[in-house]
Protein backbone atom coordinates (compact mmCIF):
# COMPACT_ATOMS: atom_id res chain seq x y z
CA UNK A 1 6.94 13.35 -1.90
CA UNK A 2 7.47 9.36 -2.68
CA UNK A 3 5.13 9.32 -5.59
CA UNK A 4 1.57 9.84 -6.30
CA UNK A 5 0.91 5.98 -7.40
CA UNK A 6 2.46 3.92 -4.80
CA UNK A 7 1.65 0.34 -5.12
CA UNK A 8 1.35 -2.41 -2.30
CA UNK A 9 3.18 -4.93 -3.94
CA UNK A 10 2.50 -8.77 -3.26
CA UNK A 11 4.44 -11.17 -2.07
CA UNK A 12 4.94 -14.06 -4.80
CA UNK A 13 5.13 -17.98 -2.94
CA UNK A 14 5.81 -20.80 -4.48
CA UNK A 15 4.33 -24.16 -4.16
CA UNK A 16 5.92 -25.25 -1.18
CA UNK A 17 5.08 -22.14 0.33
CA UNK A 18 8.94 -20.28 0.20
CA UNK A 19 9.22 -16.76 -1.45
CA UNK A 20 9.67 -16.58 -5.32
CA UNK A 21 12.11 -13.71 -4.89
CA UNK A 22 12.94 -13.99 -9.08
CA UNK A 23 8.56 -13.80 -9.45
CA UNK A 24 8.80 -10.81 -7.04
CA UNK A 25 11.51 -8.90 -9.36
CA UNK A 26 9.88 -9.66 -12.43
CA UNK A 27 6.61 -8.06 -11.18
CA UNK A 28 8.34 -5.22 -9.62
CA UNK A 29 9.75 -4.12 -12.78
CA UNK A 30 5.86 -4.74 -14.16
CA UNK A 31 4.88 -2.27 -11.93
CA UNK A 32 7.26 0.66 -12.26
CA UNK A 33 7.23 0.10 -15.98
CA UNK A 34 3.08 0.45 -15.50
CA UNK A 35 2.24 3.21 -13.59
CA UNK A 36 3.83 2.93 -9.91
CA UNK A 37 5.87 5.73 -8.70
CA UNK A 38 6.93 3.24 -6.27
CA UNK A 39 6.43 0.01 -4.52
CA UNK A 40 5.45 -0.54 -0.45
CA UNK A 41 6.92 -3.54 0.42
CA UNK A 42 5.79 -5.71 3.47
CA UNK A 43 2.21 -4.03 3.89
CA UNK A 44 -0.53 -5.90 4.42
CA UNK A 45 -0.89 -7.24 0.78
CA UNK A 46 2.46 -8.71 1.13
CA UNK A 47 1.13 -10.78 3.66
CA UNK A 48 3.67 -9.19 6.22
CA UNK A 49 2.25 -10.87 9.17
CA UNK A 50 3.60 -14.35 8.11
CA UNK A 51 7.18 -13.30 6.69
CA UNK A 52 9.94 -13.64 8.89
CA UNK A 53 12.34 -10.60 9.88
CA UNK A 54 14.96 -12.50 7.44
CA UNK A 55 12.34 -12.78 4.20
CA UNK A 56 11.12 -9.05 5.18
CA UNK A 57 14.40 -7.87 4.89
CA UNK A 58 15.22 -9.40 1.98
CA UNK A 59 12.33 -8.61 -0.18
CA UNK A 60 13.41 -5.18 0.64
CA UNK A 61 17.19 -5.86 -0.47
CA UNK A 62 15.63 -7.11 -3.41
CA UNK A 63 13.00 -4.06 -3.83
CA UNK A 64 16.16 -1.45 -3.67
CA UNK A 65 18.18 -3.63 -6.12
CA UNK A 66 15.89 -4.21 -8.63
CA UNK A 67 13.63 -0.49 -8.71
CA UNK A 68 15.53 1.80 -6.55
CA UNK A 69 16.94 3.62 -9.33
CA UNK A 70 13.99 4.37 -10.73
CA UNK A 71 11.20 4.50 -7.95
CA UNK A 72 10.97 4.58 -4.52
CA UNK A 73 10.78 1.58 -2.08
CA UNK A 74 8.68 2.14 1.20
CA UNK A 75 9.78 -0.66 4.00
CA UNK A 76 6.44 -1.77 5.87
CA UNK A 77 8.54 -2.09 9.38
CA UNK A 78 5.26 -1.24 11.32
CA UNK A 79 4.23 -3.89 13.80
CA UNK A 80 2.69 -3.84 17.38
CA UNK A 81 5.69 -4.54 19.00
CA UNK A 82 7.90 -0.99 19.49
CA UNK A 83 11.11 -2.55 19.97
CA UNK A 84 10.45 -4.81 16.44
CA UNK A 85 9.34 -2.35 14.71
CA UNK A 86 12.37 -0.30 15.66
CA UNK A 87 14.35 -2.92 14.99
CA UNK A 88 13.49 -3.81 11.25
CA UNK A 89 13.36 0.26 10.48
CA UNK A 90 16.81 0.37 11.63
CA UNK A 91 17.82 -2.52 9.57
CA UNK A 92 15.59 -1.45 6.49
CA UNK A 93 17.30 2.00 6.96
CA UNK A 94 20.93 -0.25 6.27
CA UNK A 95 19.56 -1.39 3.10
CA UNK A 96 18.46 1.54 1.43
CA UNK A 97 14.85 1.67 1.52
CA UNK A 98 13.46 5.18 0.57
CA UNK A 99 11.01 5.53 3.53
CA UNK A 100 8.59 3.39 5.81
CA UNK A 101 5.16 2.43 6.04
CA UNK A 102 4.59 2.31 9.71
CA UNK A 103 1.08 0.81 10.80
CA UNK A 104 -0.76 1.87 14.32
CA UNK A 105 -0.14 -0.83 16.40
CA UNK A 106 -2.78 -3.58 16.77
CA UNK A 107 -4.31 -5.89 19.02
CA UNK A 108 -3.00 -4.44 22.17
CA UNK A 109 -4.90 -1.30 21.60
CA UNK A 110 -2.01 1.64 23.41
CA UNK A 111 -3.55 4.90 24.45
CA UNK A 112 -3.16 8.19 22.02
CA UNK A 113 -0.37 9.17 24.10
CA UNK A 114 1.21 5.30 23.64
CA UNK A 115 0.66 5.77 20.10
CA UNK A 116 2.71 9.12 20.04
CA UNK A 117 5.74 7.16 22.08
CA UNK A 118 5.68 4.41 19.71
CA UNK A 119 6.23 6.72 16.28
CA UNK A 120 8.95 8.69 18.21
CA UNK A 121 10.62 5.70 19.18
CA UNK A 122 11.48 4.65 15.22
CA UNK A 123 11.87 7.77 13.84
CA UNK A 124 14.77 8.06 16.29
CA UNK A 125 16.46 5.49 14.23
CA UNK A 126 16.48 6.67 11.18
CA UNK A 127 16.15 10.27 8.98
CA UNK A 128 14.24 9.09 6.33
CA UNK A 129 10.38 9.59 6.13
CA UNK A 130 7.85 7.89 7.74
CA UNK A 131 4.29 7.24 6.55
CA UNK A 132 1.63 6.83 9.32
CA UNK A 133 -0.91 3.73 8.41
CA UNK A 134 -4.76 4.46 9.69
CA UNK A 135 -6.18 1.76 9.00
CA UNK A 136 -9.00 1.36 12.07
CA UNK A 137 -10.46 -1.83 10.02
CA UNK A 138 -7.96 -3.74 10.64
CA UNK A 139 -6.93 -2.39 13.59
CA UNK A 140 -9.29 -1.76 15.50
CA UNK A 141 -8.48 2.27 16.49
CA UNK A 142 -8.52 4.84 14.28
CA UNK A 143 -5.78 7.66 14.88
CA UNK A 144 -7.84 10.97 15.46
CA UNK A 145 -6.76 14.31 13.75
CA UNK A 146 -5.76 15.60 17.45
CA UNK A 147 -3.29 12.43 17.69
CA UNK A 148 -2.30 13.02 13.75
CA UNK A 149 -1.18 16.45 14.44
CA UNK A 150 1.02 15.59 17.18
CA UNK A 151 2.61 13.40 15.18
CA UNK A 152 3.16 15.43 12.82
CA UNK A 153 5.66 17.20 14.95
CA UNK A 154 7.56 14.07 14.68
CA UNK A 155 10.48 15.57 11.88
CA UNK A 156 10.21 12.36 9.33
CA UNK A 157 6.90 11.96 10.07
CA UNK A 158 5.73 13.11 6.32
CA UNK A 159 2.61 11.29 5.33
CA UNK A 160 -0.71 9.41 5.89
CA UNK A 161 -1.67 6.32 4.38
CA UNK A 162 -5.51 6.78 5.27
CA UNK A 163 -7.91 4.16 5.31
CA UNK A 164 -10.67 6.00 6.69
CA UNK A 165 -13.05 7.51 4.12
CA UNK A 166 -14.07 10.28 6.72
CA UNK A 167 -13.38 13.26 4.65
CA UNK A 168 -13.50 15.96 7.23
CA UNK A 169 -11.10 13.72 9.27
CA UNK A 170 -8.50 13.41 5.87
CA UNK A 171 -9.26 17.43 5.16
CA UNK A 172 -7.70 17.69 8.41
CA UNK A 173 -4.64 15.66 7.81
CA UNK A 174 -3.69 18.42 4.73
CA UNK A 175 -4.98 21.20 5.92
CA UNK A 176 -3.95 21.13 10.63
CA UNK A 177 -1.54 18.55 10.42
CA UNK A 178 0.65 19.73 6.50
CA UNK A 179 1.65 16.10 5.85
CA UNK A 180 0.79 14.41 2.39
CA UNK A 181 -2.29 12.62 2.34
CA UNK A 182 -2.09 8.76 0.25
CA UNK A 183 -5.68 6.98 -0.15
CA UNK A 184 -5.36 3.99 1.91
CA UNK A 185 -8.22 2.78 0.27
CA UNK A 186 -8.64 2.86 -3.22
CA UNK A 187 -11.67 4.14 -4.10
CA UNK A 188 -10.82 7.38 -2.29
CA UNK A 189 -8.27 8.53 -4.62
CA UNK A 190 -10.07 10.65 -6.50
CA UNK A 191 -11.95 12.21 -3.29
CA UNK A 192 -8.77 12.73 -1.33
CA UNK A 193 -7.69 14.68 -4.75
CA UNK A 194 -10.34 16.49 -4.48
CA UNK A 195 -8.87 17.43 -0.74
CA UNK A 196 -5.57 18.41 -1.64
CA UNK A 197 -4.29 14.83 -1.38
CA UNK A 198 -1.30 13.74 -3.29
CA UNK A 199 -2.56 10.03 -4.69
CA UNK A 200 -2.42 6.42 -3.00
CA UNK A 201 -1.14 3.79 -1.84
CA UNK A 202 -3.10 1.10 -4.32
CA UNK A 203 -3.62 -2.43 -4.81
CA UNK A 204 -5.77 -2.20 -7.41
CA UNK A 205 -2.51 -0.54 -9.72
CA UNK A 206 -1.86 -4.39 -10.15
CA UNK A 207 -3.85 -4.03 -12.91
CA UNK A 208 -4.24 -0.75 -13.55
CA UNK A 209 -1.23 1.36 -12.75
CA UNK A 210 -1.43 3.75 -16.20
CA UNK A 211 -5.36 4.38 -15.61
CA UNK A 212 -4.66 5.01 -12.29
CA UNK A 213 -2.03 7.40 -12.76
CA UNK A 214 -3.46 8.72 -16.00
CA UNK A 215 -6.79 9.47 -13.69
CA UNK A 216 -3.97 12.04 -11.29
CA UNK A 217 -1.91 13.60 -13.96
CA UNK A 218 -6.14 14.37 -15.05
CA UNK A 219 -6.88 15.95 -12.14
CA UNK A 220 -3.62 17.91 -11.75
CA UNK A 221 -4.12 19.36 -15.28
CA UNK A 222 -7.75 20.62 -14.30
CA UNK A 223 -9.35 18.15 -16.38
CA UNK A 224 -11.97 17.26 -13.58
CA UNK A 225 -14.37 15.88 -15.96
CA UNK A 226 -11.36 13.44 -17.49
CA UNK A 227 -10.48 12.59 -13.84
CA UNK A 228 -13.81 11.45 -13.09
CA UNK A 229 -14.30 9.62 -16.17
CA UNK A 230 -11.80 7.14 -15.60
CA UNK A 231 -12.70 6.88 -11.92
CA UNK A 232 -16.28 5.41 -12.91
CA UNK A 233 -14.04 3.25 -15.49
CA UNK A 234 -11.77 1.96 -13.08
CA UNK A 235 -14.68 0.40 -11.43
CA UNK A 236 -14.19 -3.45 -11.74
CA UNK A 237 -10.88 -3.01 -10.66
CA UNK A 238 -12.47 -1.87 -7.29
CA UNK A 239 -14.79 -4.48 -7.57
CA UNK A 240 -12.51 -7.24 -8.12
CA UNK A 241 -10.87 -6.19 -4.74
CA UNK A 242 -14.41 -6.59 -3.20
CA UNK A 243 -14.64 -10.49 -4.09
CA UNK A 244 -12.33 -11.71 -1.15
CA UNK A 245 -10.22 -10.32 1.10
CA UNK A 246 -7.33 -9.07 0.34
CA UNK A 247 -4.59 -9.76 -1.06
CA UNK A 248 -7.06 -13.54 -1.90
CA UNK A 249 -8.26 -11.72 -4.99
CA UNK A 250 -5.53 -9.38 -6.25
CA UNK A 251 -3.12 -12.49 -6.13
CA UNK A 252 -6.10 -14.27 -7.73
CA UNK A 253 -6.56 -11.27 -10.97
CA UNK A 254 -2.33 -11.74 -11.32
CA UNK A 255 -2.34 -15.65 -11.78
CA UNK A 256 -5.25 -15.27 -14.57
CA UNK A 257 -2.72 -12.24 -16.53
CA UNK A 258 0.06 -14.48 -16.74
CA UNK A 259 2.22 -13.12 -13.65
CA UNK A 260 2.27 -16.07 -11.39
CA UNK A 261 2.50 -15.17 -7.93
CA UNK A 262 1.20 -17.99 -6.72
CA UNK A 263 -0.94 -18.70 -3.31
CA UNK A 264 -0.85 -17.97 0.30
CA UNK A 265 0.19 -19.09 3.10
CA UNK A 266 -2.12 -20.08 6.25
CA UNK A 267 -4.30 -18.39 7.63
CA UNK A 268 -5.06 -16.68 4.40
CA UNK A 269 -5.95 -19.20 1.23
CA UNK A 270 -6.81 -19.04 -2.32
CA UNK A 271 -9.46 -18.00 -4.12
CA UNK A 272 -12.78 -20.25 -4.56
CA UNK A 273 -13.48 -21.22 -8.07
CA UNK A 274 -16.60 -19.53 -7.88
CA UNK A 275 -14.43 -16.41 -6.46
CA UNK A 276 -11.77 -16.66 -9.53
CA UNK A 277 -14.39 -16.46 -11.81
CA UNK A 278 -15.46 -13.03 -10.53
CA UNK A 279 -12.47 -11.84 -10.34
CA UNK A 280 -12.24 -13.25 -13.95
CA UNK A 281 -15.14 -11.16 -15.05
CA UNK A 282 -13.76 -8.05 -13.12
CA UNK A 283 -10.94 -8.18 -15.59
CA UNK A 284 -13.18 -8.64 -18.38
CA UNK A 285 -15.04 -5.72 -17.97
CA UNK A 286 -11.96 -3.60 -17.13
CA UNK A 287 -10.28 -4.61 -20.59
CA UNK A 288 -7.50 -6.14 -19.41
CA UNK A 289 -8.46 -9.68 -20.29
CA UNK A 290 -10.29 -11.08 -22.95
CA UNK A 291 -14.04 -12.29 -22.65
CA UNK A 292 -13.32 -16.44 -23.04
């Protein structure tokens, strides 16, 4: 197992737009000291689709550096292309990354079977484990149980990262396929619990790793009733993710505490002051910033 609090760390920029790589440690360190179990690097809310292979790779030199000691680092190498993906697994493998986060492949929509090919394709590169990213939002296809079980025959395939909140579909995933189940989304953590899940991948353990993993250790203990208390508590953090897309209003939430991460670069842009100020009050009403 990686962890039961992994968090989807963002990627800090700059004003000119390069990668504040001494921003990055310093929130790193934030979130292992708060909560995370580890840190995916790359994923979507580190903006992966507008890093280059070089910054990619080096935010996950950095990652290992800085955390690997104490928590594990989980190389988003997933893209559309097999051949790049296999590429920057095989490289991330060099470095010393724990595991990778490897999406379904988007936009040019492959067949189950094409699917399958892909995932064998970079495991063959490395021995370390792979976690499978359903994330049919974004992607447009979701990866059926049928397709999730075959690749669970895949040796380092080990885990999900399921954003689907079909529960019979995530039951599945523990129960036919045996590979760890992360919420993908965050506001199925405590259901996928409730499934025999092991936690999530977050972005909401920004800003509140210890509830987060407070709201686990809960469950694990049989205190259901604690569990679910701090799930209805823990929601403005959802609802702060709700305000833009992400990572707009997570990076938004970390500017206003003090971490400076910065902005975005194109396509994706900064919050709206209208936007900041709900993502303001968000904070408010989760305690972790004071009512001006």
């Amino acid at each position: 197992m990686l962890g039961e609090v992994l968090t989807a760390i963002v990627t800090p920029f700059r004003a000119d737009g390069s990668i504040d790589y001494d921003a990055f440690v310093e929130l790193a360190q934030h979130l292992v000291a708060n909560g995370s179990d580890g840190l995916v690097v790359a994923g979507t809310t580190g903006e992966s689709p507008t890093l280059s292979d070089g910054e990619r790779l080096e935010l996950f030199r950095v990652a290992v550096d800085t955390v690997g000691d104490g928590a594990t680092v989980v190389a988003g190498t997933g893209t559309y292309s097999t051949s790049h993906s296999t590429h920057l697994t095989e490289r991330a493998h060099a470095l010393g990354v724990d595991a990778f986060l490897v999406v379904t492949p988007y936009y040019n929509k492959p067949p189950p079977r094409g699917i399958v090919e892909h995932f064998k394709a970079i495991a063959a590169v490395s021995d370390r484990p792979i976690v499978v990213y359903n994330i049919p939002g974004r992607v447009v296809i979701n990866l059926e149980p049928e397709t999730i079980a075959e690749l669970a025959e895949i040796p380092t395939v080990r885990a999900v990262k399921q954003a689907n909140d079909d529960l019979d579909q995530a039951r599945r995933i523990v129960d036919e396929a045996g590979l760890d189940l992360y919420a993908g989304d965050d506001d199925l953590i405590l259901p996928f619990l409730r499934l025999g899940g092991v936690g999530g991948v977050c972005v909401h353990t920004h800003v509140a790793g210890p509830q987060v993993k407070e709201l686990i250790r809960r469950y694990r203990d049989g205190d259901v009733e604690g569990a679910e208390r701090l799930d209805r508590e823990l929601r403005p953090a959802l609802d702060l993710l709700k305000v833009a897309g992400n990572p707009i209003a997570i990076k938004a939430a970390l500017n206003l505490l003090g971490h400076e991460v910065g902005g975005h670069r194109l396509p994706l842009v900064s919050a709206t002051d209208e936007e900041a100020a709900q993502v303001r009050d968000c904070l408010e009403r989760l305690g972790a910033l004071a009512p001006v």
